[in-house]
PDB file of N, CA and C in Angstrom:
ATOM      1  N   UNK A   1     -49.868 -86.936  12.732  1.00  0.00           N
ATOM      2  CA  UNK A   1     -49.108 -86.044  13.561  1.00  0.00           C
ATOM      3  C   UNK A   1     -47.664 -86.527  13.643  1.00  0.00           C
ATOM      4  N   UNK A   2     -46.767 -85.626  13.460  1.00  0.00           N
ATOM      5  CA  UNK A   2     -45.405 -86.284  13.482  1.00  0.00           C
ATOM      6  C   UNK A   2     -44.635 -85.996  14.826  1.00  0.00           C
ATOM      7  N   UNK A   3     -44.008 -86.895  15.128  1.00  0.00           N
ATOM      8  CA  UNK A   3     -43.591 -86.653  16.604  1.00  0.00           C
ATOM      9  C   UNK A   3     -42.065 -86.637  16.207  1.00  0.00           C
ATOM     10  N   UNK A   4     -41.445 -85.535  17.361  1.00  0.00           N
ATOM     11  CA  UNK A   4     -40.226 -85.009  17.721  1.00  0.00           C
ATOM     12  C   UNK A   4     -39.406 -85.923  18.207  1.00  0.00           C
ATOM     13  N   UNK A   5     -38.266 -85.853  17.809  1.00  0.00           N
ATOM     14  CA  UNK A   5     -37.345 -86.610  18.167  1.00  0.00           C
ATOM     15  C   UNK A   5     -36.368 -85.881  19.276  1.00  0.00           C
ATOM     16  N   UNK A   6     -36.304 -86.509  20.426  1.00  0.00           N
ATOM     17  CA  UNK A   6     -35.538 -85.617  21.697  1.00  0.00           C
ATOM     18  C   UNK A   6     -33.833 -86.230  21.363  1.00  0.00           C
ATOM     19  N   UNK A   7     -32.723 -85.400  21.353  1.00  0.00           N
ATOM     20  CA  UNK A   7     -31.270 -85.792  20.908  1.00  0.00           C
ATOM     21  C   UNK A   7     -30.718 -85.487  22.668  1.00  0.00           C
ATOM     22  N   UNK A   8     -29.740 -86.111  22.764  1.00  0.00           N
ATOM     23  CA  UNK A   8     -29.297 -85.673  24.014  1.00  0.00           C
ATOM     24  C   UNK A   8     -27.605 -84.772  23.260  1.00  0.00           C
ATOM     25  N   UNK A   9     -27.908 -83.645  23.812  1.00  0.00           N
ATOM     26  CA  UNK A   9     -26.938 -83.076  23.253  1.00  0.00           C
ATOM     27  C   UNK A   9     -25.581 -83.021  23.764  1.00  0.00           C
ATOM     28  N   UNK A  10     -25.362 -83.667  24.771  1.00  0.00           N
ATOM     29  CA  UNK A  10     -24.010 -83.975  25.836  1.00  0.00           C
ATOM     30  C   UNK A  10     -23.080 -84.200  24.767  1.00  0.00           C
ATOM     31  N   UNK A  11     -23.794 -85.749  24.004  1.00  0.00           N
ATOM     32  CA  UNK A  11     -22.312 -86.471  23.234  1.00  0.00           C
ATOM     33  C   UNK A  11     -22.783 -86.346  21.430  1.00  0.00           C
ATOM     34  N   UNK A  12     -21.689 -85.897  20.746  1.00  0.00           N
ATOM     35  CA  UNK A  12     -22.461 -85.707  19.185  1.00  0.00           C
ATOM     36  C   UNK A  12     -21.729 -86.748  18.301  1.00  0.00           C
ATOM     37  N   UNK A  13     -22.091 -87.418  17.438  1.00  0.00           N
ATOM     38  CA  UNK A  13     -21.725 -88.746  16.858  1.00  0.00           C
ATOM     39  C   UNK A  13     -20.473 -88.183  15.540  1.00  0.00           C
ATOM     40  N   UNK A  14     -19.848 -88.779  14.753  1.00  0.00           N
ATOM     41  CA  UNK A  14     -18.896 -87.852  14.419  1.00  0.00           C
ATOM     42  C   UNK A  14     -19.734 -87.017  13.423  1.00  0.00           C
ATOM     43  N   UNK A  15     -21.019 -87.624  12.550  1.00  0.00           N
ATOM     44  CA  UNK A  15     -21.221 -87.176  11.832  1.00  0.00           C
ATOM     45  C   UNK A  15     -22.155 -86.430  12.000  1.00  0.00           C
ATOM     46  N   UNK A  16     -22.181 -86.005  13.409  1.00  0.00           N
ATOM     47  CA  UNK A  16     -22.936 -84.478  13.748  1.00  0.00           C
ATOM     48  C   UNK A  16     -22.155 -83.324  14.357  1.00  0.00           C
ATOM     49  N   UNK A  17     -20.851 -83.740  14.702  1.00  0.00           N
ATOM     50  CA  UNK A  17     -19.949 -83.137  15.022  1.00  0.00           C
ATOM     51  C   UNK A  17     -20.012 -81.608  14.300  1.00  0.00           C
ATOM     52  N   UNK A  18     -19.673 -80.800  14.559  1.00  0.00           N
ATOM     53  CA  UNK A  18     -19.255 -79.339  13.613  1.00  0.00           C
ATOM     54  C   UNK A  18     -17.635 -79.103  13.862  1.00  0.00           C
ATOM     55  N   UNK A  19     -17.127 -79.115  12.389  1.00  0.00           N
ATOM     56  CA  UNK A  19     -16.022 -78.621  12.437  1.00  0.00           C
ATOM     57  C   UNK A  19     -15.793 -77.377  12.235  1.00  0.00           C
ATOM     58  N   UNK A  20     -13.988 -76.646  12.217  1.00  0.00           N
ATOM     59  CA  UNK A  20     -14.202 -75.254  12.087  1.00  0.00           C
ATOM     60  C   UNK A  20     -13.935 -75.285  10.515  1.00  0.00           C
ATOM     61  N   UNK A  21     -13.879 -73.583  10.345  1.00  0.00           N
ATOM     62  CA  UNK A  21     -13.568 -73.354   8.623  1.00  0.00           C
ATOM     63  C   UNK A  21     -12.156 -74.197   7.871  1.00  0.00           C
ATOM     64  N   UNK A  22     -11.340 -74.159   8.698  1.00  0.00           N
ATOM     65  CA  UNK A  22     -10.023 -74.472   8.127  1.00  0.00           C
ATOM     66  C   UNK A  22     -10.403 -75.788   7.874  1.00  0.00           C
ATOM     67  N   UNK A  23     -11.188 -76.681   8.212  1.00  0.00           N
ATOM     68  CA  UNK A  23     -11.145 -78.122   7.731  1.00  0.00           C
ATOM     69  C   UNK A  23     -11.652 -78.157   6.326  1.00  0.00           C
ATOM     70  N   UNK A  24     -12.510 -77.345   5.868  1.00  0.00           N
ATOM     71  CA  UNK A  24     -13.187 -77.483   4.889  1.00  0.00           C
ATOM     72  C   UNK A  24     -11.918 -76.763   3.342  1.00  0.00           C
ATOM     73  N   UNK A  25     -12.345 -77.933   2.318  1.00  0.00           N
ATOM     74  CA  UNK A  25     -11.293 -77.231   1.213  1.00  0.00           C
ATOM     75  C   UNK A  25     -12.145 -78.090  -0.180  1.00  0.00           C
ATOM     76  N   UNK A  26     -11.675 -77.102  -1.085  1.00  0.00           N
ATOM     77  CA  UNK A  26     -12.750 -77.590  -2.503  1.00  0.00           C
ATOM     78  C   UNK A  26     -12.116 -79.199  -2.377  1.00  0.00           C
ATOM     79  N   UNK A  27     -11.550 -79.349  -2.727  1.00  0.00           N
ATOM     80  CA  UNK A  27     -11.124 -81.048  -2.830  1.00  0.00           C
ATOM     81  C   UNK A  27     -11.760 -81.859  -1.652  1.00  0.00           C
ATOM     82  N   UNK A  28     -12.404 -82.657  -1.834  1.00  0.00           N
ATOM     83  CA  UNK A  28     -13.163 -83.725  -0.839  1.00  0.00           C
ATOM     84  C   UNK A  28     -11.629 -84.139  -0.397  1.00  0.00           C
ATOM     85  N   UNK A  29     -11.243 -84.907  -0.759  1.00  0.00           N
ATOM     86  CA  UNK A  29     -10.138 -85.434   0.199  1.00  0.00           C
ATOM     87  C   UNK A  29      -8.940 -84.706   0.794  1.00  0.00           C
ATOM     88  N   UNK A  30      -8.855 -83.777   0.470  1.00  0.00           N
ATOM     89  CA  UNK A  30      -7.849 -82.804   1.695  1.00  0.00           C
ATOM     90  C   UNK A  30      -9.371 -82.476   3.094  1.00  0.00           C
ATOM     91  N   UNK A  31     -10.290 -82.391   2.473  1.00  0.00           N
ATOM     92  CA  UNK A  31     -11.488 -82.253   4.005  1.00  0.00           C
ATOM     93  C   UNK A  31     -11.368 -83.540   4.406  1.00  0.00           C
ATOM     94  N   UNK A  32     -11.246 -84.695   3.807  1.00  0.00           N
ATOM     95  CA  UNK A  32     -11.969 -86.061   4.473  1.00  0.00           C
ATOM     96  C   UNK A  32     -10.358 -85.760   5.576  1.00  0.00           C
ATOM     97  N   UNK A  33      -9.391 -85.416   4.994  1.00  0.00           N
ATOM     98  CA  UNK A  33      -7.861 -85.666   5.423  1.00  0.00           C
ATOM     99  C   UNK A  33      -8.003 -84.453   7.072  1.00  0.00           C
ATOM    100  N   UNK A  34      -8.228 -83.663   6.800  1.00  0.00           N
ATOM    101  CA  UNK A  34      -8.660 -82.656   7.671  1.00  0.00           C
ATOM    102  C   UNK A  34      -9.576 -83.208   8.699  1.00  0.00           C
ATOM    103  N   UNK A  35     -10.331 -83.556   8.437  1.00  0.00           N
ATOM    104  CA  UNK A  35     -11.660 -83.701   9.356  1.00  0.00           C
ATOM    105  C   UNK A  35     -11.435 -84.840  10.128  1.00  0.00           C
ATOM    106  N   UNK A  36     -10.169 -86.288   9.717  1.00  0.00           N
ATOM    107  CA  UNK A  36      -9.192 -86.600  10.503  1.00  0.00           C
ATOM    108  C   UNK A  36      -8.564 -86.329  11.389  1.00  0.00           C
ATOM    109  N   UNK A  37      -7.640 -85.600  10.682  1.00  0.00           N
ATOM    110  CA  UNK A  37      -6.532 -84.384  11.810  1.00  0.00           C
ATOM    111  C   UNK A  37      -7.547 -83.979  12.627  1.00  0.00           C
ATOM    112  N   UNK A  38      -8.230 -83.077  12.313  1.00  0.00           N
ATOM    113  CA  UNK A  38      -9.505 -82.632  13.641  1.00  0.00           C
ATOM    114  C   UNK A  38      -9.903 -83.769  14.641  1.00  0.00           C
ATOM    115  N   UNK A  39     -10.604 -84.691  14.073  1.00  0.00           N
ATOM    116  CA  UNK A  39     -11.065 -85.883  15.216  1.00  0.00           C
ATOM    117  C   UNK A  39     -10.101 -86.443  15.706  1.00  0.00           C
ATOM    118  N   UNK A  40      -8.633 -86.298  15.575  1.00  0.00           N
ATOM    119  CA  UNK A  40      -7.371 -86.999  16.361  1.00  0.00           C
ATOM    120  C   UNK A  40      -7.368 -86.060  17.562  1.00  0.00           C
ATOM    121  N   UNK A  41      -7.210 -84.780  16.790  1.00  0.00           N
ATOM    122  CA  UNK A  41      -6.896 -83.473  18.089  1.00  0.00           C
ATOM    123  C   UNK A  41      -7.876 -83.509  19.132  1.00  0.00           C
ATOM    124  N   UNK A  42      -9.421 -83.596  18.661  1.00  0.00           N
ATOM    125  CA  UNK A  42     -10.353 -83.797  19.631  1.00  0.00           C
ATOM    126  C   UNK A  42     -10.049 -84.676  20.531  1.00  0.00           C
ATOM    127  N   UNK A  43     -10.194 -85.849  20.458  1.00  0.00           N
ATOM    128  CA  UNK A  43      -9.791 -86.865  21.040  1.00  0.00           C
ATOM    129  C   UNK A  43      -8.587 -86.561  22.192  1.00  0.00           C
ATOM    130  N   UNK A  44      -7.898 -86.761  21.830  1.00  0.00           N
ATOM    131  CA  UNK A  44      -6.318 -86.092  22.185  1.00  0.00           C
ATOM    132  C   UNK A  44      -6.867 -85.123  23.241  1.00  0.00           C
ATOM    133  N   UNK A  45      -7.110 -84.375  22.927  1.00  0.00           N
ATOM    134  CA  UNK A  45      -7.330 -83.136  24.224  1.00  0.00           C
ATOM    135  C   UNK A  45      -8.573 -83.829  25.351  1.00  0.00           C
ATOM    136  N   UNK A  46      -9.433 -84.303  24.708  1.00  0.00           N
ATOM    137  CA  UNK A  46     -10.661 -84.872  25.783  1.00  0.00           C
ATOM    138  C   UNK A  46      -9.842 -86.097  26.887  1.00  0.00           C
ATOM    139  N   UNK A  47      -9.106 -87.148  26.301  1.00  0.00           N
ATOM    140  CA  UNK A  47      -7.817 -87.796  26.920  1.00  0.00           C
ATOM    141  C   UNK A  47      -7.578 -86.944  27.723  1.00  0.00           C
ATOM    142  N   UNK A  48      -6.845 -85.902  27.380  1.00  0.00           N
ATOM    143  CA  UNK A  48      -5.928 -85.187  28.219  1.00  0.00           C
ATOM    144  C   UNK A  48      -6.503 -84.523  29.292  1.00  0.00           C
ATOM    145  N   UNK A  49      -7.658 -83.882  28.830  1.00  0.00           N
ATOM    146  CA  UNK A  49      -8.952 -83.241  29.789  1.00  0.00           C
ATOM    147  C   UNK A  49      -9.028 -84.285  31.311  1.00  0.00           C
ATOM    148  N   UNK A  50      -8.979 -85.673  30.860  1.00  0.00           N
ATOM    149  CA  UNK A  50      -9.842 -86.517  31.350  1.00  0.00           C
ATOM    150  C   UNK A  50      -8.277 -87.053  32.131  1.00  0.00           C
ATOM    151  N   UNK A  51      -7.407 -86.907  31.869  1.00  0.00           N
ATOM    152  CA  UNK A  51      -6.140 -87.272  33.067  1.00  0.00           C
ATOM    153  C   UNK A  51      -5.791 -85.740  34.014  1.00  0.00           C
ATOM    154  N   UNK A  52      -6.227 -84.919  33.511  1.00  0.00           N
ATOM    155  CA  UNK A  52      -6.089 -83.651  34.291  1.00  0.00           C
ATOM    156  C   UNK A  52      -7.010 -83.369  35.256  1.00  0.00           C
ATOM    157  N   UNK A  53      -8.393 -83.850  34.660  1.00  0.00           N
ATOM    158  CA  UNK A  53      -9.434 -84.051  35.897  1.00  0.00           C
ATOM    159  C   UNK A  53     -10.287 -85.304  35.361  1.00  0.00           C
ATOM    160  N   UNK A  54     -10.572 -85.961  36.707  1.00  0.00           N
ATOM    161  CA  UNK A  54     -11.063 -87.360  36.067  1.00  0.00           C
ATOM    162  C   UNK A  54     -12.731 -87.015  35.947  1.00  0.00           C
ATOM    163  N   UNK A  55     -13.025 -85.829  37.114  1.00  0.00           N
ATOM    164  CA  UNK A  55     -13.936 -85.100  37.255  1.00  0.00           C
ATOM    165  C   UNK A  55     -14.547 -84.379  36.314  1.00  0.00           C
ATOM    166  N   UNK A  56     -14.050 -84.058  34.794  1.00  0.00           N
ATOM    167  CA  UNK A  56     -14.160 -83.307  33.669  1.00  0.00           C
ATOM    168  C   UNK A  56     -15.306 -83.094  33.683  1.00  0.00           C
ATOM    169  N   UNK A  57     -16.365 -83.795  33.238  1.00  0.00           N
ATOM    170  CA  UNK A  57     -17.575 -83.879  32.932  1.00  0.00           C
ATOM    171  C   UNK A  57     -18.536 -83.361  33.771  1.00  0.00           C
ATOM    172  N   UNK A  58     -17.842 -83.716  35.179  1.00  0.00           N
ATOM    173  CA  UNK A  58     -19.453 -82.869  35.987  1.00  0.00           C
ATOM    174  C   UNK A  58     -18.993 -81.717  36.243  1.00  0.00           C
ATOM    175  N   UNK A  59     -17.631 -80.751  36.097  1.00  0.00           N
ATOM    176  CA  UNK A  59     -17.268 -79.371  36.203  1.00  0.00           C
ATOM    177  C   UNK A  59     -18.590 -78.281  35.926  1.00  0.00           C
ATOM    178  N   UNK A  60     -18.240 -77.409  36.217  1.00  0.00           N
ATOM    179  CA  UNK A  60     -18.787 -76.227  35.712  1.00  0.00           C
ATOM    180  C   UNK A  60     -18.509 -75.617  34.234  1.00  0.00           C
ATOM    181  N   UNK A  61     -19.126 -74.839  33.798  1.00  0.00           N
ATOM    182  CA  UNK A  61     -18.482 -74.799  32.325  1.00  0.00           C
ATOM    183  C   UNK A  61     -17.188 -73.775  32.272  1.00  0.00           C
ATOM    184  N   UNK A  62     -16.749 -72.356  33.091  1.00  0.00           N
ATOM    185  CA  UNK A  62     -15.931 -72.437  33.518  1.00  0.00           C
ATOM    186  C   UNK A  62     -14.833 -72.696  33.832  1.00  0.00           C
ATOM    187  N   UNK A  63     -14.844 -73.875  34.973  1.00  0.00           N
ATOM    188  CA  UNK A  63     -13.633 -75.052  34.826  1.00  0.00           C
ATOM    189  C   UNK A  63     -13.047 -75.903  33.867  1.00  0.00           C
ATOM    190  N   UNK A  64     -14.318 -76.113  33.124  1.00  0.00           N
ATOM    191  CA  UNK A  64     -14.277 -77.339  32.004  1.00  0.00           C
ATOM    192  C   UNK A  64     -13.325 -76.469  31.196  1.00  0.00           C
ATOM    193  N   UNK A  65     -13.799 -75.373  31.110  1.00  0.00           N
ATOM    194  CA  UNK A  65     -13.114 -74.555  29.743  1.00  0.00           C
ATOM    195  C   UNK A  65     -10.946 -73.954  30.010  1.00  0.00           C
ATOM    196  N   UNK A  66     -11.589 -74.159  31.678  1.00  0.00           N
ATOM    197  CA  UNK A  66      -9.613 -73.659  31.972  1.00  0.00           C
ATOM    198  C   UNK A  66      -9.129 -75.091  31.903  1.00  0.00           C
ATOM    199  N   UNK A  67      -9.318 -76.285  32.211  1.00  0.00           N
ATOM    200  CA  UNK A  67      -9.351 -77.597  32.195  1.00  0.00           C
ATOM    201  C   UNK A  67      -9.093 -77.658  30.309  1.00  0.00           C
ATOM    202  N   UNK A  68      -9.912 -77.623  29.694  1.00  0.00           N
ATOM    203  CA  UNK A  68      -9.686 -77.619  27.906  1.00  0.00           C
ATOM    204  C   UNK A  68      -7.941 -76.588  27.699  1.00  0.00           C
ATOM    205  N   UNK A  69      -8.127 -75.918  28.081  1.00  0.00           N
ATOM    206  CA  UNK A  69      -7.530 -74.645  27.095  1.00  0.00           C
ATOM    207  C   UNK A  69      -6.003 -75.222  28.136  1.00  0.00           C
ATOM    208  N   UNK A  70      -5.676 -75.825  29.493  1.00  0.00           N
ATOM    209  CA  UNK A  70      -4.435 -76.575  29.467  1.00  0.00           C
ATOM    210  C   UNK A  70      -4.330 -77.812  28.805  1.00  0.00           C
ATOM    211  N   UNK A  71      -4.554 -78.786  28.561  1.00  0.00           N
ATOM    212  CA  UNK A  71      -5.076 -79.761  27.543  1.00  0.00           C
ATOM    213  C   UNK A  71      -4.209 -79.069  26.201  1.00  0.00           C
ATOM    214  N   UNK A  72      -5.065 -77.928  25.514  1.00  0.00           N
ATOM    215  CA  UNK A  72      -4.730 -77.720  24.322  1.00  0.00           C
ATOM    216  C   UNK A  72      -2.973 -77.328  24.553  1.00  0.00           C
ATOM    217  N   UNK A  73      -2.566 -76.085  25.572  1.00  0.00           N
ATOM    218  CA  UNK A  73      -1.684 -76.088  25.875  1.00  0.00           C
ATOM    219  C   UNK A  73      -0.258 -77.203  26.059  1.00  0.00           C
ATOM    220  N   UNK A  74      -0.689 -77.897  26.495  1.00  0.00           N
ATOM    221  CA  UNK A  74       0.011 -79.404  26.661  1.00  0.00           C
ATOM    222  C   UNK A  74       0.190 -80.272  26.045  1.00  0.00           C
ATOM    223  N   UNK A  75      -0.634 -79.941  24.301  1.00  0.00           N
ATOM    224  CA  UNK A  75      -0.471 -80.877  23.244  1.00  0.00           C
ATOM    225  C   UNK A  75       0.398 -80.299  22.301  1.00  0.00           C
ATOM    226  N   UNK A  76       0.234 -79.094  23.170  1.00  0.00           N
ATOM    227  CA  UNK A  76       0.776 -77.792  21.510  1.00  0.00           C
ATOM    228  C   UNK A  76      -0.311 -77.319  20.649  1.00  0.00           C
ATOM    229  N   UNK A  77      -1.564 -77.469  20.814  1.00  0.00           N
ATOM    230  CA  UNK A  77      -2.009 -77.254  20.069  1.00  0.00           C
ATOM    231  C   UNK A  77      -3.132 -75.717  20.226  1.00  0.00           C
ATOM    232  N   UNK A  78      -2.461 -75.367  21.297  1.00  0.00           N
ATOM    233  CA  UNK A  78      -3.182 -73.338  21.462  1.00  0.00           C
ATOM    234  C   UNK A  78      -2.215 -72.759  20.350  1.00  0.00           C
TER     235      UNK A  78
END
């Protein structure tokens, strides 16, 4: 009998992460280069999330999401 493996889906490791379309490009290394740039920006905004409310995490999803989208605002990156 094979038993299930339970994931906690809160935090995803990078290499379960999902990126969007634009990262992806026939050349492996403009993606590896991309998928960089992406995990900087992530980062970067969760930082920023996390000085805007230190509270981030136990928000509502909601909040979390007006909380994100100034973040992105504030990096430049909306």
């Amino acid at each position: 009998m094979k038993q299930s493996r339970i994931r906690s889906r809160s935090r995803r490791t990078v290499a379960e992460r999902r990126y969007p379309d634009w990262v992806f490009n026939i050349r492996e290394d403009i993606t590896r280069r991309n998928m960089e740039i992406y995990d900087k920006q992530i980062e970067q905004i969760q930082a920023r999330c996390l000085e805007i409310n230190p509270d981030y995490y136990s928000l509502i999803w909601i909040d979390k999401y007006e909380v994100w989208q100034q973040a992105r605002r504030d990096l430049g990156l909306s």
